[in-house]
Protein backbone atom coordinates (compact mmCIF):
# COMPACT_ATOMS: atom_id res chain seq x y z
CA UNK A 1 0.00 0.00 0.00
CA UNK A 2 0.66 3.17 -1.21
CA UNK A 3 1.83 6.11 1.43
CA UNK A 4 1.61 9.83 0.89
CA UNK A 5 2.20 12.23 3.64
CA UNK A 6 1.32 15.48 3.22
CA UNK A 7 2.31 18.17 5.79
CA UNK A 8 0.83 21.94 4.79
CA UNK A 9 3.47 23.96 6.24
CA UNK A 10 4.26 28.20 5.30
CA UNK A 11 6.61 28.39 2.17
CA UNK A 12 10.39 29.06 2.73
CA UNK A 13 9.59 28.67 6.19
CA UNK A 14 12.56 26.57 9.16
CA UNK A 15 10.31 24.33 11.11
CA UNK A 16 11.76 24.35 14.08
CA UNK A 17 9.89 21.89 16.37
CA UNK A 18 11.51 18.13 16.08
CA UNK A 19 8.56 15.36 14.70
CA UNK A 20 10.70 12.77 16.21
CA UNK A 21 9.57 14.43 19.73
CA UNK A 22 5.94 14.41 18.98
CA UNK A 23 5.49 10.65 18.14
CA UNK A 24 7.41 9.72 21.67
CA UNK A 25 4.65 11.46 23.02
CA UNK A 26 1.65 10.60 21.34
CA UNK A 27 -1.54 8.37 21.86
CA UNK A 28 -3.45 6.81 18.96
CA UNK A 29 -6.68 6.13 19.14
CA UNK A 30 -7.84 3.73 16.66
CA UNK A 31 -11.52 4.08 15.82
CA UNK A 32 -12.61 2.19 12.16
CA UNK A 33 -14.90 3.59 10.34
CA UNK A 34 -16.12 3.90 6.68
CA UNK A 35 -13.21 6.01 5.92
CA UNK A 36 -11.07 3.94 8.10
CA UNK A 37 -10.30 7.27 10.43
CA UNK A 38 -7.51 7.94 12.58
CA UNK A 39 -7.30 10.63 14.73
CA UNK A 40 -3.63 10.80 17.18
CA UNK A 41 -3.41 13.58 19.55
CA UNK A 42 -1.33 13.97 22.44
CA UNK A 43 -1.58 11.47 25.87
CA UNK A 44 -2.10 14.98 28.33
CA UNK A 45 -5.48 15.58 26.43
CA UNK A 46 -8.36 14.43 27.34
CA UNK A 47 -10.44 12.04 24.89
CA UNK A 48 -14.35 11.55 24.94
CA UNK A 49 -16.22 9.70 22.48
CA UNK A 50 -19.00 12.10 20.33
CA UNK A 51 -20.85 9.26 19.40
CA UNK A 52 -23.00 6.21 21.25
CA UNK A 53 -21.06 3.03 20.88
CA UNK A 54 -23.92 1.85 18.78
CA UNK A 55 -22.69 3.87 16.17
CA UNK A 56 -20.46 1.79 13.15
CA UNK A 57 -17.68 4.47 14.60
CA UNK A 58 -16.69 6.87 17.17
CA UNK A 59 -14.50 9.99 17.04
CA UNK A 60 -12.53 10.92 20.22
CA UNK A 61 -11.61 14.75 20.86
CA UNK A 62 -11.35 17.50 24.26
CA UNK A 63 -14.49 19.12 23.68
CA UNK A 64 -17.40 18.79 26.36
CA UNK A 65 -20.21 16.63 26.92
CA UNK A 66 -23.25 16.93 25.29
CA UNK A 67 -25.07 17.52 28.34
CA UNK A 68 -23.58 20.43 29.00
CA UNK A 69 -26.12 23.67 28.71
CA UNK A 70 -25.18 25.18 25.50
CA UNK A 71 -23.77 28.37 25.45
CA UNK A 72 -24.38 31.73 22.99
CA UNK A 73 -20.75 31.30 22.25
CA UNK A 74 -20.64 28.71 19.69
CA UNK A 75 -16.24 29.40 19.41
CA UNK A 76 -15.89 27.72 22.38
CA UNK A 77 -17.04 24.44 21.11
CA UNK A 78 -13.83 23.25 19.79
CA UNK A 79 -11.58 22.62 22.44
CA UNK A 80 -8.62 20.89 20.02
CA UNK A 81 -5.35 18.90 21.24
CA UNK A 82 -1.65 20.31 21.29
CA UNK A 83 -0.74 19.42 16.96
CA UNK A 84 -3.54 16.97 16.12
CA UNK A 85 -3.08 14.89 13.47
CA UNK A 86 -5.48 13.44 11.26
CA UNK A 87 -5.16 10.21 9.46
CA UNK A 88 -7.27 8.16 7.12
CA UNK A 89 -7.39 5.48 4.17
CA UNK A 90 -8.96 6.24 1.07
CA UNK A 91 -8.69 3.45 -1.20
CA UNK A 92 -5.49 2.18 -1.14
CA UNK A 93 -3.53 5.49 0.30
CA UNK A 94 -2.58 6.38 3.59
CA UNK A 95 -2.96 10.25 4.01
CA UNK A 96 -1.15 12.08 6.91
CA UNK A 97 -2.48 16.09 7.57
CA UNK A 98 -0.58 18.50 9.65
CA UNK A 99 -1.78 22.07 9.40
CA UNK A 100 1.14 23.67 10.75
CA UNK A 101 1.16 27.44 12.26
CA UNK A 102 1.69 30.64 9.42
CA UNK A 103 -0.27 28.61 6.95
CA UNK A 104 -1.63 31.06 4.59
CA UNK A 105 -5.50 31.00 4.28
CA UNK A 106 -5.77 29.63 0.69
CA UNK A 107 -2.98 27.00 1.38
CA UNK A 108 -4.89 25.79 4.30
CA UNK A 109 -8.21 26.10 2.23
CA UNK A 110 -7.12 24.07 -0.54
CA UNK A 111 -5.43 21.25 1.44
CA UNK A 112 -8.63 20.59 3.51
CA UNK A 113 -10.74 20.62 0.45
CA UNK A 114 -8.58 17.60 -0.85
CA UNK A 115 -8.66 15.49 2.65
CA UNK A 116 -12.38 16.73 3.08
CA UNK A 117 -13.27 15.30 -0.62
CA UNK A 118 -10.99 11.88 -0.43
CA UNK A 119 -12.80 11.45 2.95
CA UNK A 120 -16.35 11.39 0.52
CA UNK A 121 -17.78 14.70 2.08
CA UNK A 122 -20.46 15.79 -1.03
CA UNK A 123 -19.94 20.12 -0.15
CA UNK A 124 -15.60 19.52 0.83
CA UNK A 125 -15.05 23.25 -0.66
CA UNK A 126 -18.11 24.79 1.12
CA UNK A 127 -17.48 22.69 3.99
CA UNK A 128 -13.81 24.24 4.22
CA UNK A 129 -14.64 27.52 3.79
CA UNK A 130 -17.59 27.38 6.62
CA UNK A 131 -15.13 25.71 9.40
CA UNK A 132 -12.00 28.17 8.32
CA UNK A 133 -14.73 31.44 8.64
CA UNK A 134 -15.98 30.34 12.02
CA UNK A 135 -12.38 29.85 13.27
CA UNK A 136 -11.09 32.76 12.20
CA UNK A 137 -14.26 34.75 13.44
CA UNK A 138 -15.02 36.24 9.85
CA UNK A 139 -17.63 35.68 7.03
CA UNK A 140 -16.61 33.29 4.30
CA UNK A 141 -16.30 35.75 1.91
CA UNK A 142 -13.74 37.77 4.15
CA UNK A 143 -11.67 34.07 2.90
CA UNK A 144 -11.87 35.25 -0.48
CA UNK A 145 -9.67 38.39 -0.35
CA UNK A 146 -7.06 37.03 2.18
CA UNK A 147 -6.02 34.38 0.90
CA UNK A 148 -1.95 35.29 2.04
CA UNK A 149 -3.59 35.74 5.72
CA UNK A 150 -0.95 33.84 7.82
CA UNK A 151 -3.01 31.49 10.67
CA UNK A 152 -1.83 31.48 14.37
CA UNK A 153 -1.09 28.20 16.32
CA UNK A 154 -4.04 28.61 18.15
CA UNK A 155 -6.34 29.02 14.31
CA UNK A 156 -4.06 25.95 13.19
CA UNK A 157 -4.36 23.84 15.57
CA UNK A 158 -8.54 24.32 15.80
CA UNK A 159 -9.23 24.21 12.13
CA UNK A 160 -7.27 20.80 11.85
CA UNK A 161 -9.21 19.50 14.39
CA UNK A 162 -12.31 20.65 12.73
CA UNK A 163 -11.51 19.33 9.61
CA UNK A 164 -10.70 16.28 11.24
CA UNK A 165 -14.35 15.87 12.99
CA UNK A 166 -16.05 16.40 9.54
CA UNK A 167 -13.74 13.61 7.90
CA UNK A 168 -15.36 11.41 10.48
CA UNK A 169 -18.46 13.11 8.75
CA UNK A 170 -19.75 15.26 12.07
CA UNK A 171 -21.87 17.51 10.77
CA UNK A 172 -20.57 20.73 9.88
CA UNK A 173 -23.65 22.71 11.69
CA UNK A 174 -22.51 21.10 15.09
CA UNK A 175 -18.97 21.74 14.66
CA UNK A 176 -20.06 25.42 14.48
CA UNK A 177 -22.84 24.86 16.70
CA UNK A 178 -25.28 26.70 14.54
CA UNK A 179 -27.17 26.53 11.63
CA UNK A 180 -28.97 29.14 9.55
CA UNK A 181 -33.07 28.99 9.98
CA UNK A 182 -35.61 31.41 8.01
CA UNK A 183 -32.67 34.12 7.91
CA UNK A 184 -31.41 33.40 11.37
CA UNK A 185 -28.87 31.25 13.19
CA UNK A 186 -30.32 28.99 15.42
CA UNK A 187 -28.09 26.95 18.29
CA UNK A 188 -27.58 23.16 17.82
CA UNK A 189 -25.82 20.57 18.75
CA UNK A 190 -25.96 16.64 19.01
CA UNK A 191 -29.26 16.81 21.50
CA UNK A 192 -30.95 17.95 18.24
CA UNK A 193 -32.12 17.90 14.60
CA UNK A 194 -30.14 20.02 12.13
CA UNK A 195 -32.95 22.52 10.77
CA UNK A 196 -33.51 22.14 7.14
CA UNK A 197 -34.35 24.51 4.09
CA UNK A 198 -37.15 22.42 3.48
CA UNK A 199 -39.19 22.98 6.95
CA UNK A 200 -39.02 27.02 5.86
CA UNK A 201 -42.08 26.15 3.84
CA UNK A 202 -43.99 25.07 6.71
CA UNK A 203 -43.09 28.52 8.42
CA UNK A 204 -44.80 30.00 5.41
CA UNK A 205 -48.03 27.81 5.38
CA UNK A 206 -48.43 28.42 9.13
CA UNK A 207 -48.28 32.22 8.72
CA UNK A 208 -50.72 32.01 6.28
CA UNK A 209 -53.25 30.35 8.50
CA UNK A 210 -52.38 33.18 11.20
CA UNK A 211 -53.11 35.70 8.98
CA UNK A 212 -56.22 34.06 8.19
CA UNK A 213 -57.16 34.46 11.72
CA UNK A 214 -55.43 37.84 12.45
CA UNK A 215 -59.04 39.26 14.51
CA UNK A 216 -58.99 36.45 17.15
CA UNK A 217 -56.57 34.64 20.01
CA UNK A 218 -54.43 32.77 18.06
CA UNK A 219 -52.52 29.54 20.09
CA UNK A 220 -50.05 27.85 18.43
CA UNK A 221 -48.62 24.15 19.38
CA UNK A 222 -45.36 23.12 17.87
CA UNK A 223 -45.21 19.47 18.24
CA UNK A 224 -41.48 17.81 18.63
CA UNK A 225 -40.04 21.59 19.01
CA UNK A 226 -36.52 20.18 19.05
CA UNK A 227 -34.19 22.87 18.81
CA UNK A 228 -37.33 25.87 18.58
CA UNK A 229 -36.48 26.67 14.95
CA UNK A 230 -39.95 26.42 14.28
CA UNK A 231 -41.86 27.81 17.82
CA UNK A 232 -38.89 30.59 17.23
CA UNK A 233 -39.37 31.59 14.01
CA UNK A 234 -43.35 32.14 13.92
CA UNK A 235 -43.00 33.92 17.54
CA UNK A 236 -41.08 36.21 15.49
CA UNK A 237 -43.19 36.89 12.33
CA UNK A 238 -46.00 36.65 14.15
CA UNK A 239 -45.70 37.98 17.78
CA UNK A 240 -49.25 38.26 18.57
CA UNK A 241 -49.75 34.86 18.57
CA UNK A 242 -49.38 32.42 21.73
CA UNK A 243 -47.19 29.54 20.93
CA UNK A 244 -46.29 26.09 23.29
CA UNK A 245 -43.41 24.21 21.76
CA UNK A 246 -43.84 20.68 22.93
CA UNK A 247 -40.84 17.92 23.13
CA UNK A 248 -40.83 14.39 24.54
CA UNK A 249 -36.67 15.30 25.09
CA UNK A 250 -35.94 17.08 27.87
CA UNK A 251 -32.48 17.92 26.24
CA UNK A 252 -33.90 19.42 23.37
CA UNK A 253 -35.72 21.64 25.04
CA UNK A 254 -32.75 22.92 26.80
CA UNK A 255 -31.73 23.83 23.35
CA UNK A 256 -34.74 25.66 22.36
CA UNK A 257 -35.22 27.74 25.32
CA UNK A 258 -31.15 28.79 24.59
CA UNK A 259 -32.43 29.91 21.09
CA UNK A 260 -35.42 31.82 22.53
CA UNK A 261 -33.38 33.45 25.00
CA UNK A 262 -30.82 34.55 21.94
CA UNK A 263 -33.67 35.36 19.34
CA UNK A 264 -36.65 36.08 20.89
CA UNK A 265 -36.70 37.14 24.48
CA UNK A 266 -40.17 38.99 24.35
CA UNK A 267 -42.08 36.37 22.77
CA UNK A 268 -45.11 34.34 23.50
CA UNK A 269 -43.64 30.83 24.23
CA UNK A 270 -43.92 28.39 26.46
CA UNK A 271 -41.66 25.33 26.23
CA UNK A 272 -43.04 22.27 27.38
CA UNK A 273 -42.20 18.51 28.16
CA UNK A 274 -44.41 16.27 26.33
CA UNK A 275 -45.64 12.90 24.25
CA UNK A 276 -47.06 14.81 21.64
CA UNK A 277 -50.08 16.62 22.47
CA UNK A 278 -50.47 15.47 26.02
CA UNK A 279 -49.34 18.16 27.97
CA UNK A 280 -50.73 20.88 26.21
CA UNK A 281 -52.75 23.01 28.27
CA UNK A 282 -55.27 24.54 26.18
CA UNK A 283 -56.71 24.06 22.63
CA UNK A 284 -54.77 25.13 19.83
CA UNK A 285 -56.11 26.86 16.75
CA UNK A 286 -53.17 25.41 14.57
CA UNK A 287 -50.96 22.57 14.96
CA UNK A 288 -47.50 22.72 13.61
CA UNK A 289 -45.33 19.18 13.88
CA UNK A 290 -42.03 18.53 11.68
CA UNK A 291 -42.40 14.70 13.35
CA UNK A 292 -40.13 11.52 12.83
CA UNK A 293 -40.71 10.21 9.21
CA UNK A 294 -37.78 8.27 8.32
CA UNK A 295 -38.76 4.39 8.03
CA UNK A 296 -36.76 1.86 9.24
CA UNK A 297 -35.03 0.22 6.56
CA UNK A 298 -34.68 4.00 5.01
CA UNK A 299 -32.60 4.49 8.79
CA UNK A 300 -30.04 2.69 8.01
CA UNK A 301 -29.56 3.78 4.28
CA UNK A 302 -28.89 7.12 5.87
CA UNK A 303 -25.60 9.05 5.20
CA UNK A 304 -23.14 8.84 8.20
CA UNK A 305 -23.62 12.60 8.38
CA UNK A 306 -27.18 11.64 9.71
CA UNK A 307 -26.99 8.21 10.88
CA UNK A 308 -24.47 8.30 13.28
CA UNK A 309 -24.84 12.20 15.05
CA UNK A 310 -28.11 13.37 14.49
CA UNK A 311 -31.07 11.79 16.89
CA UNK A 312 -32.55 8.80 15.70
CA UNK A 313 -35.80 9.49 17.96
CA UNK A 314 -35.96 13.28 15.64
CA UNK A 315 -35.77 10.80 12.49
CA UNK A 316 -37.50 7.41 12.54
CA UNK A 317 -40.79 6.21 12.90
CA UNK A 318 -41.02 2.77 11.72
CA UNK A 319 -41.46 0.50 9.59
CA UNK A 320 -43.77 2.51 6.87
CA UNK A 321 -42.25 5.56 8.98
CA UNK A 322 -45.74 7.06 9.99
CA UNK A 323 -45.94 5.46 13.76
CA UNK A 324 -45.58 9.03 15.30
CA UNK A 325 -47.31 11.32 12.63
CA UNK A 326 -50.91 8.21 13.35
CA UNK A 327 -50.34 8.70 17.03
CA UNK A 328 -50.33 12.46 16.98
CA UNK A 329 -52.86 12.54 13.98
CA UNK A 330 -55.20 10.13 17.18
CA UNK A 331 -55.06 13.21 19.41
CA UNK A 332 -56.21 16.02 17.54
CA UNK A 333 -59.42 15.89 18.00
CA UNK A 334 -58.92 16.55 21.80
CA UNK A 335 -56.58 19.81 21.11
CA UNK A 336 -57.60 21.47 18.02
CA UNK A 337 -60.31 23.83 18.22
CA UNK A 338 -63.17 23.90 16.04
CA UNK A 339 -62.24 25.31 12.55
CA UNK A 340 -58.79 24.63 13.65
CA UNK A 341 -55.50 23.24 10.84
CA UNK A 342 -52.85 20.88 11.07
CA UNK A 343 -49.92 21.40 9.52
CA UNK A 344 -47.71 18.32 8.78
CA UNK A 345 -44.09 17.86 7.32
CA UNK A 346 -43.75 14.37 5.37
CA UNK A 347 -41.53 12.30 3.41
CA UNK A 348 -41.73 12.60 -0.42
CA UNK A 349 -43.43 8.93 -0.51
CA UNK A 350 -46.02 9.43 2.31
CA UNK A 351 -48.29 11.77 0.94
CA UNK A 352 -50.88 8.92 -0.24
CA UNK A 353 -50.88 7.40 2.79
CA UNK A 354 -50.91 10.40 5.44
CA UNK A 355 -53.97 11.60 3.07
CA UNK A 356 -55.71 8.14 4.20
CA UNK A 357 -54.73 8.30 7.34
CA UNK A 358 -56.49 12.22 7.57
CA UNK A 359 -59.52 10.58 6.15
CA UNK A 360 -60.30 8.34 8.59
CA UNK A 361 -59.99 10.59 11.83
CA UNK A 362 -63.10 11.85 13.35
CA UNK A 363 -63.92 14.12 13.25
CA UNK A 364 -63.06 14.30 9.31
CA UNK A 365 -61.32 17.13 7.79
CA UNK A 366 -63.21 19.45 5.27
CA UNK A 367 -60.32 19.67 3.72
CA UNK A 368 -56.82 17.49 3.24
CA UNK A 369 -54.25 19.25 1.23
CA UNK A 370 -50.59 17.85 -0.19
CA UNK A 371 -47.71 20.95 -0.69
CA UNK A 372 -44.49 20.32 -3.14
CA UNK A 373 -41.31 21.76 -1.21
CA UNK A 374 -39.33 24.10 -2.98
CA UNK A 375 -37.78 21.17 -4.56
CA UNK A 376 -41.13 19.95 -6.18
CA UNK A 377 -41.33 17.17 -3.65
CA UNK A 378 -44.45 16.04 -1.79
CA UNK A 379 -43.55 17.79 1.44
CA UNK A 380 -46.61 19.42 3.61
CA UNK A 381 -50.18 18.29 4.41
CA UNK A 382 -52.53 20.79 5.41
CA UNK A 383 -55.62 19.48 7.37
CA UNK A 384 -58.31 21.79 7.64
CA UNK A 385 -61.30 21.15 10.11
């Protein structure tokens, strides 16, 4: 087998710090994985594993636990080893990375793009460009114009890491600890579903139905709230209205409060622990629920990305992945006020059978509507009572 080591150092620049002296003090920690990973970082730091043991693989770095109440700070998240070094197989090469201090930003940029895209990672360039930006506190297109800009030890040392984490496939959005929501940037982390583009359409269908019922109390309930992008977002468009985001995980709803306290201090929500509906205090007028819909065998087909850092109780429901949407869909009738709406995200195959499963609640809906995504996928069912 083939080996290529590849050290991104400064041009014309004396290295001055022995490599015989850091492998006399190094650990390895041997983790397989798809990508056959290997992250080595020194024996005083300490290792804790970002993923369950279930999980096909596990990637050991300093940072702290999950459980930890998430802070407004989302720099703070990487806490990386004295000169990590990442290592991994791609076919039949060995690749070594050391990102080594006065690395100029486009040197650094270009050299994670390669390990990022060996490693399989579908966005490597984007993905480079987002980690670099966050370390360096700047916008990515700041990257663009300073490309010569030199990076400390300190900006070394914590993009390799983060590079590192995403060629085990971590998501990028909890590396950062934050993703972009409806225009805003919204707190996450493991405890939590990544946001996507496509739940922005169910932001505008529910606004609709507020406006629709703009002379009136309007209550809201936001079923499996998770991180609050949802309960956040329409407390913000619409701040009239009451809104109860409602989570069977008490960790997630650590997360959402954190986002409400960052992006909408003022508003009218009320975060609550519950199986669905249960605990909801009062009718609601509308119904929001971005609900597990991921079935089974469709689990485990799952990029790593997904499958092995993002919640499997946010994603799957299932064999035919409806068990959660039929149980909520069960309840309505006892917390949905007369002329009341339910507003459903579903997966691009379920529309058919969500639309029998709306037929046979009583009471019936007058009306049982399927919405393409922005993507012209079956996405949203609108139930209208």
């Amino acid at each position: 087998m083939a080996i290529l080591q590849v050290n991104v150092r400064p041009a014309a620049r004396e290295r001055k710090s022995l490599r015989s002296q850091w492998w006399e003090k190094e650990q390895t920690v041997n983790q397989r994985s798809d990508s056959d990973v290997l992250l080595q970082s020194k024996s005083t730091s300490i290792s804790q594993p970002f993923a369950e043991a279930k999980h096909r693989f596990s990637l050991f770095t300093s940072s702290a636990q999950l459980t930890t109440p998430i802070e407004d700070s989302s720099r703070t998240v990487a806490q990386p080893p004295d000169q990590p070094i990442v290592s991994f197989k791609p076919g039949s090469q060995k690749i070594t990375w050391t990102l080594t201090p006065a690395t100029p930003v486009g040197r650094a940029l270009i050299s994670a793009v390669q390990r990022l895209n060996e490693a399989g990672c579908e966005n490597a360039r984007l993905d480079a460009q987002v980690l670099l930006a966050y370390v360096l506190g700047q916008e990515r297109s700041w990257l663009f114009a300073h490309h010569d800009h030199p990076l400390s030890e300190a900006e070394a040392e914590q993009y390799t890491e983060l590079v590192a984490r995403r060629v085990c496939r971590e998501p990028v959005a909890y590396l950062i600890g934050r993703r972009e929501f409806y225009g805003m940037d919204f707190l996450v982390d493991q405890r939590v579903l990544i946001p996507r583009p496509e739940t922005e359409l169910l932001i505008d269908l529910a606004l609709a139905q507020v406006q629709d019922r703009k002379h009136q109390r309007i209550v809201v309930a936001d079923v499996g709230t998770g991180s609050g992008a949802i309960a956040v977002t329409l407390a913000i468009h619409a701040p009239a209205v009451h809104i109860y985001g409602l989570d069977v995980s008490s960790t997630a709803l650590t997360v959402a409060q954190a986002n409400r306290a960052r992006l909408a201090p003022a508003s009218n929500i009320t975060f609550l622990q519950s199986d669905l509906l249960e605990e909801l205090p009062e009718p609601a007028d509308l119904i929001v629920a971005n609900l597990p819909y991921v079935t089974a065998d469709e689990y485990e087909q799952l990029d790593p990305d997904i499958r092995n850092y993002e919640p499997r109780l946010a994603l799957e429901a299932g064999a035919q992945g409806l068990d959660v949407i039929e149980r909520l869909l069960q309840q309505v009738s006892r917390h949905l006020k007369p002329k009341g709406a339910v507003l459903l995200e579903i997966g691009s195959h379920q529309g058919d059978a969500v639309t029998k499963l709306a037929k046979a609640m009583r009471p019936r809906p007058s009306y049982v509507g399927l919405r393409r995504d922005y993507s012209g996928h079956i996405r949203m069912v609108t139930l209208e009572f």
